[in-house]
Protein backbone atom coordinates (compact mmCIF):
# COMPACT_ATOMS: atom_id res chain seq x y z
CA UNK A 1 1.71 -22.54 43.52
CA UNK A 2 4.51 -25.11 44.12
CA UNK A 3 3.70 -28.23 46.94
CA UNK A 4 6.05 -30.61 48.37
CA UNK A 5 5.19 -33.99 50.04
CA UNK A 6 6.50 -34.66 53.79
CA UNK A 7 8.33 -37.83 53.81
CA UNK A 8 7.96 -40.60 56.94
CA UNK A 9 11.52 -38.81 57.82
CA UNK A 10 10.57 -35.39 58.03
CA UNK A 11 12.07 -34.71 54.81
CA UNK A 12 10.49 -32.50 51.58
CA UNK A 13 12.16 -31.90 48.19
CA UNK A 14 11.72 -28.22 47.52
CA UNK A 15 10.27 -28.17 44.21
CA UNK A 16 13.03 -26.99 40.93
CA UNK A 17 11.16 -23.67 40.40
CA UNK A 18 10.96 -22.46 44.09
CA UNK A 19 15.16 -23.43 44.31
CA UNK A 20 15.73 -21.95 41.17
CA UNK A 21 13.65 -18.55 42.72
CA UNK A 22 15.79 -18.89 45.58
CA UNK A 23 19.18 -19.33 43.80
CA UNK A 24 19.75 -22.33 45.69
CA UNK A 25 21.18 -25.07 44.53
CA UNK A 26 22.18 -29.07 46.45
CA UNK A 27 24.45 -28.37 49.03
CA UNK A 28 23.13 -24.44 50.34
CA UNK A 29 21.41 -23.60 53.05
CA UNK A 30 17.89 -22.48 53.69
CA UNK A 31 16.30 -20.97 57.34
CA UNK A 32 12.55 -20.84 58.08
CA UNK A 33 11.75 -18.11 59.70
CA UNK A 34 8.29 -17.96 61.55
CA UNK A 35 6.68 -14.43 60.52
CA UNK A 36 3.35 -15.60 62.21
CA UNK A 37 1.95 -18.72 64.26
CA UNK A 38 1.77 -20.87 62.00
CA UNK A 39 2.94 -19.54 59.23
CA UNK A 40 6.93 -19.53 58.10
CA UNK A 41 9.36 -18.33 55.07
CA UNK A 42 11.80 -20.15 53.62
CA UNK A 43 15.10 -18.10 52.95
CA UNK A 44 17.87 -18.73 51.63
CA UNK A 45 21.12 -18.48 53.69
CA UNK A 46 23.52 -18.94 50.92
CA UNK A 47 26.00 -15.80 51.77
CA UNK A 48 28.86 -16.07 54.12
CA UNK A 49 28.73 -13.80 57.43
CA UNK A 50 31.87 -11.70 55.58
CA UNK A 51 28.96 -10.60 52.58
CA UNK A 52 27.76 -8.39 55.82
CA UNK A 53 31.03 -6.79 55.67
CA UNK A 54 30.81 -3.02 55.21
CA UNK A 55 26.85 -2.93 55.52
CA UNK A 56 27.18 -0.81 58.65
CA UNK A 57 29.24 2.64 58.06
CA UNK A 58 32.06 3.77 61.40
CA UNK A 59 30.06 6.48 62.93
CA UNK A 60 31.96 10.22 62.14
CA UNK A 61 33.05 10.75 65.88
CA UNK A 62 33.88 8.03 67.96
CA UNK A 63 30.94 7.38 70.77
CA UNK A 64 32.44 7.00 74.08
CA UNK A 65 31.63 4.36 76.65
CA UNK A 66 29.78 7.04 79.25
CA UNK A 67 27.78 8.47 76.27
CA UNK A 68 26.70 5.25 76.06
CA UNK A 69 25.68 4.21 79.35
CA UNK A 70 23.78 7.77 79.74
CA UNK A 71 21.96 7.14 76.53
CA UNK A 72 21.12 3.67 78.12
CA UNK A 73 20.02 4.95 81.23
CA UNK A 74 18.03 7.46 79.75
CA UNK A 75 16.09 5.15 77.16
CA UNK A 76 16.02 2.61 80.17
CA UNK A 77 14.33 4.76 82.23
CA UNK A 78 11.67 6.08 79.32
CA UNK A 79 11.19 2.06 78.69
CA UNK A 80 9.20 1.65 82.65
């Protein structure tokens, strides 16, 4: 298990093997995400918004605007 110290400024030096298990290097970005009270991740947020590119396929049909607001009314309405 890897430890850091908190500094008077709020500051910690994530230890070389946790960076190097991040691929993270001086200069990236990390997020903490908070999975429970208390309790966070670190991540890594080295990849650029266009890595997301082509993650999501075009549906086969298009989906038309009052398909849509039907299917919202009709989840809506299951929600209450």
């Amino acid at each position: 298990m890897s430890t850091a110290t908190l500094t008077s400024k709020g500051q910690i030096t994530i230890p070389a093997l946790v960076r190097s298990a991040l691929g993270v290097e001086a200069g990236d970005r990390v997020e903490f995400v908070q999975v429970e009270p208390g309790r966070f991740e670190l991540v890594a947020a080295t990849q650029s918004v266009t890595a997301l590119k082509g993650l999501v396929r075009k549906p086969a049909s298009p989906v038309s605007i009052a398909s849509m607001n039907e299917a919202i009314a009709a989840h809506g309405a299951k929600a209450r």
